[in-house]
N, C-alpha and C. Protein backbone atom coordinates (compact mmCIF):
# COMPACT_ATOMS: atom_id res chain seq x y z
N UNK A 1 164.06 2.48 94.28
CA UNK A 1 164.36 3.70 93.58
C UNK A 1 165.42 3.49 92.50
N UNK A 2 166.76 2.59 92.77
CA UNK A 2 167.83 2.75 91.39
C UNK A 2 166.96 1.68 90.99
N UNK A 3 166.28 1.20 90.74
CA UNK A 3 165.50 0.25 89.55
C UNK A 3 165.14 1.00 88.73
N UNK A 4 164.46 1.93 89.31
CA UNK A 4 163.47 2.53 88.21
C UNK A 4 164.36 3.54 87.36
N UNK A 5 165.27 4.36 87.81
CA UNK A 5 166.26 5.11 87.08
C UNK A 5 166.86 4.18 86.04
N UNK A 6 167.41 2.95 86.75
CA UNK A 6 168.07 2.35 85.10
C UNK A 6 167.04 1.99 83.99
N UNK A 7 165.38 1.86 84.39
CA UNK A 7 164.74 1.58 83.57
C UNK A 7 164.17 2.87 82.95
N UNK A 8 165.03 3.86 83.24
CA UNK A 8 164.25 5.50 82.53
C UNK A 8 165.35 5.58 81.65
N UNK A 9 166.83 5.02 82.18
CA UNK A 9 167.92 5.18 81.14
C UNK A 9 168.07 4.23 80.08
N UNK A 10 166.91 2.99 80.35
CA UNK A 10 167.39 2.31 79.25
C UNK A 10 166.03 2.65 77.85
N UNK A 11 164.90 3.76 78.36
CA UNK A 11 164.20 3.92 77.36
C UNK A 11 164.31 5.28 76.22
N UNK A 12 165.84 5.90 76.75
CA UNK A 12 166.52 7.00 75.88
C UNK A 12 166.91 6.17 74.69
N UNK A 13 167.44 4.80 75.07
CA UNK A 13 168.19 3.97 73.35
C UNK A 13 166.76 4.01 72.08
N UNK A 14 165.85 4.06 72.03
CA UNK A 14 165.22 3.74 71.27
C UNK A 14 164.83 5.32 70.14
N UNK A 15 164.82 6.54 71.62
CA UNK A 15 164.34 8.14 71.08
C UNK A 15 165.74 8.17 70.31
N UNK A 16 167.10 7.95 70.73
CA UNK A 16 168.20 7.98 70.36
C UNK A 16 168.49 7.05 68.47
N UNK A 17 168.12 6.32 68.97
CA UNK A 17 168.07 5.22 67.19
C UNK A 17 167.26 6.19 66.35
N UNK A 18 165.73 6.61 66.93
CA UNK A 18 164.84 7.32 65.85
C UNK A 18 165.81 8.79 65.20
N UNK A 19 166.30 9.39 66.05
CA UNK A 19 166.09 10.66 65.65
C UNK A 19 167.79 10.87 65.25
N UNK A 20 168.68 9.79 65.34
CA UNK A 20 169.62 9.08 64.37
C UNK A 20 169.09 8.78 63.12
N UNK A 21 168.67 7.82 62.67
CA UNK A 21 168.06 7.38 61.51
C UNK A 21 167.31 8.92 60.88
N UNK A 22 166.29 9.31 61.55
CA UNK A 22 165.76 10.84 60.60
C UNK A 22 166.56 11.60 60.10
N UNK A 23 168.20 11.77 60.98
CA UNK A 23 168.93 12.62 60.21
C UNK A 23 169.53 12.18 59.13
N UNK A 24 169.87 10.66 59.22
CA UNK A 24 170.52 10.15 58.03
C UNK A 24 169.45 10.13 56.83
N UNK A 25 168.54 10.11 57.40
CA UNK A 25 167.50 10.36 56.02
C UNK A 25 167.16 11.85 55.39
N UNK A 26 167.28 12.40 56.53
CA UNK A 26 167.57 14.12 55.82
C UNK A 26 168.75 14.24 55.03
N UNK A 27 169.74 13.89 55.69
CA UNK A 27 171.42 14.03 54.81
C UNK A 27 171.03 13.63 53.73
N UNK A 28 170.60 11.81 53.21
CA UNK A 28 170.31 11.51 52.15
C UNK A 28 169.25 12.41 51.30
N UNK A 29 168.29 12.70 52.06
CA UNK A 29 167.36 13.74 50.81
C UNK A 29 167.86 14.99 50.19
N UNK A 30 169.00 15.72 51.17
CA UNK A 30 169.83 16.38 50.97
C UNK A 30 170.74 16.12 49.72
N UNK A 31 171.08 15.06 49.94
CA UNK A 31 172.59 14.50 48.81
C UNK A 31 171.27 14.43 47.22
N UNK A 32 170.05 13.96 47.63
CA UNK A 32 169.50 13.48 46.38
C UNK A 32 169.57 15.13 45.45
N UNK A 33 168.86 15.87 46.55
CA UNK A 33 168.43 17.58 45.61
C UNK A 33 169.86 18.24 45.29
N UNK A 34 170.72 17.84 45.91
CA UNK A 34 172.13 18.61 45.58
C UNK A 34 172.74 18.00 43.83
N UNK A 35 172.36 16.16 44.08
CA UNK A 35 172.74 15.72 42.99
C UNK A 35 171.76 16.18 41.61
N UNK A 36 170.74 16.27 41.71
CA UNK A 36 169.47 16.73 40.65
C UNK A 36 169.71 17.86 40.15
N UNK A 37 170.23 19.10 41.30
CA UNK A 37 170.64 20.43 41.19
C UNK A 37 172.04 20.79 40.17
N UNK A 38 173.14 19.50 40.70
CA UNK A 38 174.21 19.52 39.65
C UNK A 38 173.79 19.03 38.31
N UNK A 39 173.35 18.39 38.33
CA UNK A 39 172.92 17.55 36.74
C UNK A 39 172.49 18.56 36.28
N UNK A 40 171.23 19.61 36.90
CA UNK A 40 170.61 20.55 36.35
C UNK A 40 171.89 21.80 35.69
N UNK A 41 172.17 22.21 36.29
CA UNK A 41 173.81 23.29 36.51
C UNK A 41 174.26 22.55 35.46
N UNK A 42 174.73 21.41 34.97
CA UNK A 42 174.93 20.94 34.03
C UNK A 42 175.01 21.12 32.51
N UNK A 43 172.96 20.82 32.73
CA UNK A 43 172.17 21.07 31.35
C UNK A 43 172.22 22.81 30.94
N UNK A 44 172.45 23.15 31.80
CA UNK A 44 172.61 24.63 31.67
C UNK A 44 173.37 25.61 31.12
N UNK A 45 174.51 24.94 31.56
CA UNK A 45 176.11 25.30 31.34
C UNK A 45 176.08 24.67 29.89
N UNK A 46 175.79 23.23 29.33
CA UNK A 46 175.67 22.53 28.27
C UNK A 46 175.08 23.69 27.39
N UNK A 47 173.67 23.84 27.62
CA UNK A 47 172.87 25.25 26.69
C UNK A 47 173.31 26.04 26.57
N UNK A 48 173.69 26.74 27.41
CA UNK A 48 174.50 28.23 27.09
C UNK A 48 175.38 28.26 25.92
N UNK A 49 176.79 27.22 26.41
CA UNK A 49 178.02 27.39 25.44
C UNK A 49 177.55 26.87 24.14
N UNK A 50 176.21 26.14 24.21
CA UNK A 50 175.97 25.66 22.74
C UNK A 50 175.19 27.07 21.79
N UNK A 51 174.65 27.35 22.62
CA UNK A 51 173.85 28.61 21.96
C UNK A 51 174.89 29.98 21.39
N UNK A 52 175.72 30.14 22.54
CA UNK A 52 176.86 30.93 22.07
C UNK A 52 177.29 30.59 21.00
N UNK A 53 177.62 29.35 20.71
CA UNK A 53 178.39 28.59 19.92
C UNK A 53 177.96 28.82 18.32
N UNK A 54 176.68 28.63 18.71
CA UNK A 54 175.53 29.09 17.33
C UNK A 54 176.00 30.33 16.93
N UNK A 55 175.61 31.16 17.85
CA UNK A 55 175.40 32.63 17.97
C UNK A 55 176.83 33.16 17.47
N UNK A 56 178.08 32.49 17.92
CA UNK A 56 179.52 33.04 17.29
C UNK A 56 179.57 32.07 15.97
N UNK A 57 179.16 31.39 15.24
CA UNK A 57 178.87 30.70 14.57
C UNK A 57 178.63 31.66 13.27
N UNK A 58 177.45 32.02 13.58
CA UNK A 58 176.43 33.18 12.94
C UNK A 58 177.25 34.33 12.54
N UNK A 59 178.26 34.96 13.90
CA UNK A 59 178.84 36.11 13.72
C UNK A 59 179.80 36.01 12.84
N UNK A 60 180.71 35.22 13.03
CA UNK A 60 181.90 34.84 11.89
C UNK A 60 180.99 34.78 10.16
N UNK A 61 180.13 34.02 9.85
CA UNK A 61 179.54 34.05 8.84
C UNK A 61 179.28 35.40 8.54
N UNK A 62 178.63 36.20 9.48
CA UNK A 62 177.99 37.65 9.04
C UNK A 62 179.50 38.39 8.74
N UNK A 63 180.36 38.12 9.16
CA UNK A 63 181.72 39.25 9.27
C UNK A 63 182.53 38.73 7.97
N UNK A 64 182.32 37.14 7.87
CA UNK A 64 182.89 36.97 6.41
C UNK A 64 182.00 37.79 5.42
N UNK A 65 181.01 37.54 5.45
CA UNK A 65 180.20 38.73 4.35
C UNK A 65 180.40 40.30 4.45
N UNK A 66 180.72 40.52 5.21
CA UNK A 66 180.78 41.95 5.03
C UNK A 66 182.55 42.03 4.51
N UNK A 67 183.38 41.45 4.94
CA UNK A 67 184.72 41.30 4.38
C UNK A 67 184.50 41.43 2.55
N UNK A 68 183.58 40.05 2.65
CA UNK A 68 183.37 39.82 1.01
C UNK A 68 182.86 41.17 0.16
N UNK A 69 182.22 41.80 0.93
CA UNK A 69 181.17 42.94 0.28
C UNK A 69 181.98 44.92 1.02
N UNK A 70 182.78 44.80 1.55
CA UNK A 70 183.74 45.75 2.14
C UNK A 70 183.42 47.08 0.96
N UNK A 71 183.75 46.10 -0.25
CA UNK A 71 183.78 47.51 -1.31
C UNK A 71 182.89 48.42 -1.71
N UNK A 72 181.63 47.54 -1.33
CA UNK A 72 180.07 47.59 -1.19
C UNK A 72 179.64 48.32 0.19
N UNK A 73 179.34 49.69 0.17
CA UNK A 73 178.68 50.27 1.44
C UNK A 73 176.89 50.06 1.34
N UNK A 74 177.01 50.15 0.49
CA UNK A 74 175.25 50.25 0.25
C UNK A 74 174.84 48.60 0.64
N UNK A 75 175.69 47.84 0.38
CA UNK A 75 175.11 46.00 1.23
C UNK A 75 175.32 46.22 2.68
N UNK A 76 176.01 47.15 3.46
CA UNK A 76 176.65 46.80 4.99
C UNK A 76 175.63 46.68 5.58
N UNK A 77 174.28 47.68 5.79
CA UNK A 77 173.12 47.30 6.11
C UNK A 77 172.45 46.35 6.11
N UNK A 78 172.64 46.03 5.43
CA UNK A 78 171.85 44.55 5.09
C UNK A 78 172.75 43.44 5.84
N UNK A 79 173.64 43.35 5.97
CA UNK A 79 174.62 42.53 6.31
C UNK A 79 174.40 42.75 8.26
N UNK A 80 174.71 43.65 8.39
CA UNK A 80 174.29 44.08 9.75
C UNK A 80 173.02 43.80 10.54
N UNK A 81 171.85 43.13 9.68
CA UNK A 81 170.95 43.09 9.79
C UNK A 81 170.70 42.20 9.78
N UNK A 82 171.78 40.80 9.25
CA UNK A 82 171.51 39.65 9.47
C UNK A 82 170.96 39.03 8.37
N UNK A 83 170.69 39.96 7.29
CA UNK A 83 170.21 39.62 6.26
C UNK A 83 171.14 38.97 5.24
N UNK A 84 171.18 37.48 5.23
CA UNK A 84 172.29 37.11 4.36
C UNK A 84 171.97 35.15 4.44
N UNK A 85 172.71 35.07 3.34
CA UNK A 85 172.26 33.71 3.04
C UNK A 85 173.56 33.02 3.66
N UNK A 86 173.13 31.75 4.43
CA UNK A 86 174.68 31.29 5.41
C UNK A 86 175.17 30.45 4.49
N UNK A 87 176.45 30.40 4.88
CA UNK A 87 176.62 29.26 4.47
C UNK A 87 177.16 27.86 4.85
N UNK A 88 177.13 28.23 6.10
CA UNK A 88 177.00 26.36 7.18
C UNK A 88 175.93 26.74 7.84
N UNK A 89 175.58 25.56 8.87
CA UNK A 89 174.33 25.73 9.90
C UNK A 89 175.01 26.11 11.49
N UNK A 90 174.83 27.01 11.74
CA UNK A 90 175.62 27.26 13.19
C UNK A 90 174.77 26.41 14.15
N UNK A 91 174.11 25.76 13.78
CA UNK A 91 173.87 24.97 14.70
C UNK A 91 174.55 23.17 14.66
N UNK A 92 175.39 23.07 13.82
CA UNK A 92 176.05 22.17 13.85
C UNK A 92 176.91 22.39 14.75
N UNK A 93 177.75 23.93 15.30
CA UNK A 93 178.80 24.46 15.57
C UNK A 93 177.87 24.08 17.18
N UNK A 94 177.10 24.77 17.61
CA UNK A 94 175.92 24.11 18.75
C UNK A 94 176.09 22.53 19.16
N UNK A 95 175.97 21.96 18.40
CA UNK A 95 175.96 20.47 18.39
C UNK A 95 177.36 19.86 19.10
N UNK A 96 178.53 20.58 18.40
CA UNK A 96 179.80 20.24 19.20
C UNK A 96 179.99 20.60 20.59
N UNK A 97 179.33 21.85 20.62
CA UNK A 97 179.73 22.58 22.32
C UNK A 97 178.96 21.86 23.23
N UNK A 98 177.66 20.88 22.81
CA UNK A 98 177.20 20.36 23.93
C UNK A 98 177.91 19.19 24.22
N UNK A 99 178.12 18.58 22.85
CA UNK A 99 179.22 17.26 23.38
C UNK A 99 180.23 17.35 24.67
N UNK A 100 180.86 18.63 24.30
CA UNK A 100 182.00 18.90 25.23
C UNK A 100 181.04 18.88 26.26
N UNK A 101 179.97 19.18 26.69
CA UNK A 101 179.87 19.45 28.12
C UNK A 101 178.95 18.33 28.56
N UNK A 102 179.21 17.26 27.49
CA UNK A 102 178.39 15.95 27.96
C UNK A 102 176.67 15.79 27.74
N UNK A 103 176.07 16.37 26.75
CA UNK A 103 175.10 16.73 26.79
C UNK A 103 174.36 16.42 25.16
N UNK A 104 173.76 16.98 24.67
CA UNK A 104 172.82 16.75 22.74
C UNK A 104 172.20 17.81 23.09
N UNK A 105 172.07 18.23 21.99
CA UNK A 105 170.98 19.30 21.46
C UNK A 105 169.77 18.46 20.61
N UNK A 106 168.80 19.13 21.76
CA UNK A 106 167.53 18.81 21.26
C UNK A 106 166.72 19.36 20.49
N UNK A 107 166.92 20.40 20.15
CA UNK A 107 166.67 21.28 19.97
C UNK A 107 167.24 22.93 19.17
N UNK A 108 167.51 23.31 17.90
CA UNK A 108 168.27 24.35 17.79
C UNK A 108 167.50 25.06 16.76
N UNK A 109 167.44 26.32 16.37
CA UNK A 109 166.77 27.32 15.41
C UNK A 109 167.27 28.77 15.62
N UNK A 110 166.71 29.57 14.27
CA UNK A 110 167.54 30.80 14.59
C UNK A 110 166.17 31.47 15.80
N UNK A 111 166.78 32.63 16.33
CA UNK A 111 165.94 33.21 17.08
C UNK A 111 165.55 35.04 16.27
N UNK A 112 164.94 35.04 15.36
CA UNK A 112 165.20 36.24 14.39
C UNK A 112 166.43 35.95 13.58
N UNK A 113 166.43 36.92 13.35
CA UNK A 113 168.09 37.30 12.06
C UNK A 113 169.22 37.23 13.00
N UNK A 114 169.16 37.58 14.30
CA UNK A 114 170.16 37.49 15.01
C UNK A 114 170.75 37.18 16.44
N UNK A 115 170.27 35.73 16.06
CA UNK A 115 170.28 34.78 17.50
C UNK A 115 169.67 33.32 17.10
N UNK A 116 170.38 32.64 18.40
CA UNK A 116 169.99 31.15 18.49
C UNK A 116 169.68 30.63 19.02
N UNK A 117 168.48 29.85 19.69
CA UNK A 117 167.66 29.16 20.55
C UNK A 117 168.05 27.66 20.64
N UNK A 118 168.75 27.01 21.89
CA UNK A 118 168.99 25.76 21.66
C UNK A 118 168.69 25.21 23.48
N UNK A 119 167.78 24.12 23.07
CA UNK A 119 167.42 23.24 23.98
C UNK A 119 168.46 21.67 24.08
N UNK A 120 168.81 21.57 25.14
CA UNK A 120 169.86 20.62 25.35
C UNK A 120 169.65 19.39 26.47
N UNK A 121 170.24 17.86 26.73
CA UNK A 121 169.59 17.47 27.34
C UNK A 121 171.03 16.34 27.52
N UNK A 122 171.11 16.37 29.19
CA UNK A 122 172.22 15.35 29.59
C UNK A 122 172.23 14.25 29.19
N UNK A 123 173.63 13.54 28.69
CA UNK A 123 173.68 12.37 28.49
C UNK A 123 173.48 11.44 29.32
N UNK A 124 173.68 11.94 30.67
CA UNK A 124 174.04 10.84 32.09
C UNK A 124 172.60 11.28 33.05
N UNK A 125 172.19 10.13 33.17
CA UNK A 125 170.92 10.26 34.17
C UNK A 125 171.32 11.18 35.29
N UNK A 126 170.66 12.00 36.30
CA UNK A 126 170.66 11.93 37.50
C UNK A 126 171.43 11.43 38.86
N UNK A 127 171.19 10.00 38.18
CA UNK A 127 171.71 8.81 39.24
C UNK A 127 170.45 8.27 40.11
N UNK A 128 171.50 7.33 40.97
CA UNK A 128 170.19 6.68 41.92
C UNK A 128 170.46 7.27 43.17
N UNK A 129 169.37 7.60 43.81
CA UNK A 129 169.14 8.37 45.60
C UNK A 129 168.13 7.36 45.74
N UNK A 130 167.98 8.18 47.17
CA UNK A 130 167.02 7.57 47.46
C UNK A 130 165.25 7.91 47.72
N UNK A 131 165.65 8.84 46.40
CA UNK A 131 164.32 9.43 45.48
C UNK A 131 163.86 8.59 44.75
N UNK A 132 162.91 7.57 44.33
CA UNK A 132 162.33 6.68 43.71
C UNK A 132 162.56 7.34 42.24
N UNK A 133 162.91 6.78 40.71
CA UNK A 133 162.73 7.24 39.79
C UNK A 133 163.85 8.27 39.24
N UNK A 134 164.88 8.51 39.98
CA UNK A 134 165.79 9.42 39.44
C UNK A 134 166.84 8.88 38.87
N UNK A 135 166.50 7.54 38.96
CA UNK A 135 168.10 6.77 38.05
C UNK A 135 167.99 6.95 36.63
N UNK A 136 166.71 7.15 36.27
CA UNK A 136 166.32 7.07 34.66
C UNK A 136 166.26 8.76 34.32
N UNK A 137 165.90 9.78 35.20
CA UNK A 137 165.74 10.73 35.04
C UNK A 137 166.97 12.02 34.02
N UNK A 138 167.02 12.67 32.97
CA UNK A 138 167.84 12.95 32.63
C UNK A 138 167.09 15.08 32.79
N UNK A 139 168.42 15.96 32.52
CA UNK A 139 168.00 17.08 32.95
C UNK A 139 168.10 17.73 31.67
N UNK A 140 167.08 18.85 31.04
CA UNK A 140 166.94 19.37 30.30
C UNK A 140 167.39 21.26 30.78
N UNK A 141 168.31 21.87 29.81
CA UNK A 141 168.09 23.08 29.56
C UNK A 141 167.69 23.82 28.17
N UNK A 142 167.94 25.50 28.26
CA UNK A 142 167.30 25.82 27.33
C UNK A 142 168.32 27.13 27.26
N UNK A 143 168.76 28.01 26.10
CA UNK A 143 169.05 29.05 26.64
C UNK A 143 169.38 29.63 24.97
N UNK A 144 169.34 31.13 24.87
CA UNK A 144 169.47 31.98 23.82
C UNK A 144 170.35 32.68 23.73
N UNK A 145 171.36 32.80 22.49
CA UNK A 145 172.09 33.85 22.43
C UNK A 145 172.23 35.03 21.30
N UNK A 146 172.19 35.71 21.44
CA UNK A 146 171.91 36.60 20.65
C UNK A 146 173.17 37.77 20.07
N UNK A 147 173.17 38.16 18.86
CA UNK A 147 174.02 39.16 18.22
C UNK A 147 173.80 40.51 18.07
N UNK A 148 174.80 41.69 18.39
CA UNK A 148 174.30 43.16 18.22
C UNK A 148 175.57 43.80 17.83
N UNK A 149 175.22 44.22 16.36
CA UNK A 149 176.10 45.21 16.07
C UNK A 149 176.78 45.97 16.61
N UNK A 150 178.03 46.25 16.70
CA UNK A 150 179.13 47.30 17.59
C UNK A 150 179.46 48.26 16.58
N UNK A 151 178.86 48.31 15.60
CA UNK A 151 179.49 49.65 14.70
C UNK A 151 178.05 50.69 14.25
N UNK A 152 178.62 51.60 13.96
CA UNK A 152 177.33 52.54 13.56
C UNK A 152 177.66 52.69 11.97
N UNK A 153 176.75 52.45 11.20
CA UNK A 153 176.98 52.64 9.83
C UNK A 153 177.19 54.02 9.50
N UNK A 154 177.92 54.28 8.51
CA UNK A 154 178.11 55.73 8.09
C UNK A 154 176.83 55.93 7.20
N UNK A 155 176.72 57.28 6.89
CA UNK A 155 175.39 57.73 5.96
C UNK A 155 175.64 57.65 4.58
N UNK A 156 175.02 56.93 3.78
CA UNK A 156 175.29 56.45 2.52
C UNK A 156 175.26 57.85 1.69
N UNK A 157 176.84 57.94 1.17
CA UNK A 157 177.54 58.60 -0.10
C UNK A 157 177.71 58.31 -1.37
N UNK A 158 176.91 58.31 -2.17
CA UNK A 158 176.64 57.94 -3.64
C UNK A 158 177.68 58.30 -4.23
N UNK A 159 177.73 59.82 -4.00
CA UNK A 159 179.10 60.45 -4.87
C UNK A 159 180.43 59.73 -4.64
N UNK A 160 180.65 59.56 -3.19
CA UNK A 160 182.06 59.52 -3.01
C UNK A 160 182.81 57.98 -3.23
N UNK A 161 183.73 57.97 -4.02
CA UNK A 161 184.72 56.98 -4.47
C UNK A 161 185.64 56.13 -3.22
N UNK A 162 185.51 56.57 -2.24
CA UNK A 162 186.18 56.88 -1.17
C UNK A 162 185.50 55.84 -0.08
N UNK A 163 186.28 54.51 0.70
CA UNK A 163 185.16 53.72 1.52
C UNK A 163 185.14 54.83 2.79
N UNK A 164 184.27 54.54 3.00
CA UNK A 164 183.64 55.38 4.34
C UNK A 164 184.50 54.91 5.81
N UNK A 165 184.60 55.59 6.43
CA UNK A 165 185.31 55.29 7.51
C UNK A 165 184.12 54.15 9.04
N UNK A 166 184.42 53.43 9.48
CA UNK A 166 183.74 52.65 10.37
C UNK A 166 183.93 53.34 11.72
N UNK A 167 182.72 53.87 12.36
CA UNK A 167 182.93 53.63 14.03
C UNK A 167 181.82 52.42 14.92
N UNK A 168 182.82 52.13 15.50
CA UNK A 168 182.72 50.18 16.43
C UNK A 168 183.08 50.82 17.52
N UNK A 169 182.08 51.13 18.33
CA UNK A 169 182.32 51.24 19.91
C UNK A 169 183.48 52.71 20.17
N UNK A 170 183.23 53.83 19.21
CA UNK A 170 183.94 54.81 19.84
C UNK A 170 185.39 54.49 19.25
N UNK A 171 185.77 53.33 18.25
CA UNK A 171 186.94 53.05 17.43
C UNK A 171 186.57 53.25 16.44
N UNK A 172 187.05 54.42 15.22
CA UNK A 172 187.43 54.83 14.03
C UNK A 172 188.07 53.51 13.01
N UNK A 173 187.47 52.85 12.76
CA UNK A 173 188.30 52.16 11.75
C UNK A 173 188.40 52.89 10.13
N UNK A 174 189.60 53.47 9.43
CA UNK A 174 189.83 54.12 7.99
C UNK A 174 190.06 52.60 7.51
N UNK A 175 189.11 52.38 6.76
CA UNK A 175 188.91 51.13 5.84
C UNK A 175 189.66 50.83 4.42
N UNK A 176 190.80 50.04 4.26
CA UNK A 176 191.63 49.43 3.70
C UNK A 176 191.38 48.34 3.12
N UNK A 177 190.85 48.07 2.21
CA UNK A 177 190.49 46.87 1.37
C UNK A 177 191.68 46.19 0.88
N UNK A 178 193.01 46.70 0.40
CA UNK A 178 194.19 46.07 0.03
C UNK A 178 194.86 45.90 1.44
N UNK A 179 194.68 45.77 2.64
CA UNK A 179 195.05 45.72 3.92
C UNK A 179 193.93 44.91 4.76
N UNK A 180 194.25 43.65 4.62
CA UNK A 180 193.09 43.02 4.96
C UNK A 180 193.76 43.11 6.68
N UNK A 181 194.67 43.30 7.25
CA UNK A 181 194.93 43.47 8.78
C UNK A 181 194.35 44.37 9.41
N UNK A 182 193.96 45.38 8.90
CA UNK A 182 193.62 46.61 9.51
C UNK A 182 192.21 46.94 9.29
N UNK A 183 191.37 45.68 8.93
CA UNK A 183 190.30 45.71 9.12
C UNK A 183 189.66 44.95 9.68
N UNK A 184 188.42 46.06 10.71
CA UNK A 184 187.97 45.03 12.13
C UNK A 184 187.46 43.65 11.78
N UNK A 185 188.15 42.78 12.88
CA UNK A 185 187.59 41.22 13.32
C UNK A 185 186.04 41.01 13.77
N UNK A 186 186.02 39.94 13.78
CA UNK A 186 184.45 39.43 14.42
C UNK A 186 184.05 40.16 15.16
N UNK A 187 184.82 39.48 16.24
CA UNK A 187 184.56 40.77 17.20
C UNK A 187 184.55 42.19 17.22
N UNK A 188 184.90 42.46 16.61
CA UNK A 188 185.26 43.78 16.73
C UNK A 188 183.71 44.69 15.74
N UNK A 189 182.85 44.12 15.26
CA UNK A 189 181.95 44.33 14.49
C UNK A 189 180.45 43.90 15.44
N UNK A 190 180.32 42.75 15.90
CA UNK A 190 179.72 42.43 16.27
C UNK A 190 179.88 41.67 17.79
N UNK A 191 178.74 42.00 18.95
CA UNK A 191 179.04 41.51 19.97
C UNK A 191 178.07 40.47 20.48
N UNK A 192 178.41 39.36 21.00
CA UNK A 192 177.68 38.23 20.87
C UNK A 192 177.62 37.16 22.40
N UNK A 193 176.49 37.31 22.89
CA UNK A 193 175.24 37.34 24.85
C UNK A 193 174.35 36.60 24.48
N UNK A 194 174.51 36.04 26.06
CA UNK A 194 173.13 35.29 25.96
C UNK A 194 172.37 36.05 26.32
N UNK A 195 170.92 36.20 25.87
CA UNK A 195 169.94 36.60 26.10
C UNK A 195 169.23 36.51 27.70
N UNK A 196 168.55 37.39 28.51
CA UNK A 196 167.85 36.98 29.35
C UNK A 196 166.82 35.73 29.30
């Protein structure tokens, strides 16, 4: 009888090794999708701030023009509308924000009059797991940002000599052309999201 018990205890070492080893191979498949997942989170984070980047890029340009043209009510429309000739590429401004986050733009264009579409793509592989093929693997995102007016144009006054007063979000701006302080900022004209 104790024969056979030590020979029942010595055939647990082998169920014991297997189902050791399976977990270390789960952990590892684990570590591989967590690492793929960050790289991804990455390319993502990379796209976004580059697209913003565009997109505030864009806005500063549009707000210098309307500065330039202030005296001009009958252009604000147009200006608001995105309608205007740039004069850098905000997607150069794109190009820097992915650096920072380790990444290139593959990709950049306007998205309409008022927004920017930029596809981006990690500098640093993946890495190696023990997923066949992910050492070479690099992660791509994509993402849009877009611009929307914060002011409501006033109704065009032919007669009056007088600049029209601005409302931006429920703020009255009385418009001062010899007072370049007291007239609204980038922001303050235009508000600038990524897109869904």
């Amino acid at each position: 009888m104790r024969l056979r018990r030590y020979r029942d205890a010595g055939q647990a070492f082998p169920i014991y090794i297997t189902v050791v080893a399976g977990l270390l191979f789960l952990a590892f498949a684990y570590l591989a999708v967590g690492q793929a997942a960050a790289t991804r989170n990455k390319a993502q984070t990379a796209a976004d701030a580059a697209a913003l980047a565009a997109a505030q890029d864009l806005r500063d340009q549009l707000a210098g023009e309307w500065l330039d043209n202030v005296l001009d009510p009958t252009s604000w429309q147009r200006i608001f509308d995105g309608d205007v000739e740039l004069l850098g590429d905000p997607c150069a401004r794109a190009g820097q924000l992915a650096a920072r986050n380790n990444a290139h733009v593959e990709g950049c264009g306007a998205e309409g009059l008022l927004g920017y579409r930029v596809n981006v793509k990690t500098n640093e592989p993946v890495g190696d797991t023990i997923v066949p093929g992910t050492e070479g693997r690099f992660a791509t995102a994509r993402a849009i940002a877009v611009i929307e007016p914060r002011c409501e144009l006033p109704a065009e006054d032919a007669g009056n000599d007088v600049l029209p007063s601005l409302n931006c979000e429920d703020k009255e701006w009385d418009l001062d052309p010899e007072d370049v302080d007291t007239l609204p900022k980038p922001g303050d004209l235009f508000d600038v999201h990524l897109a869904d």
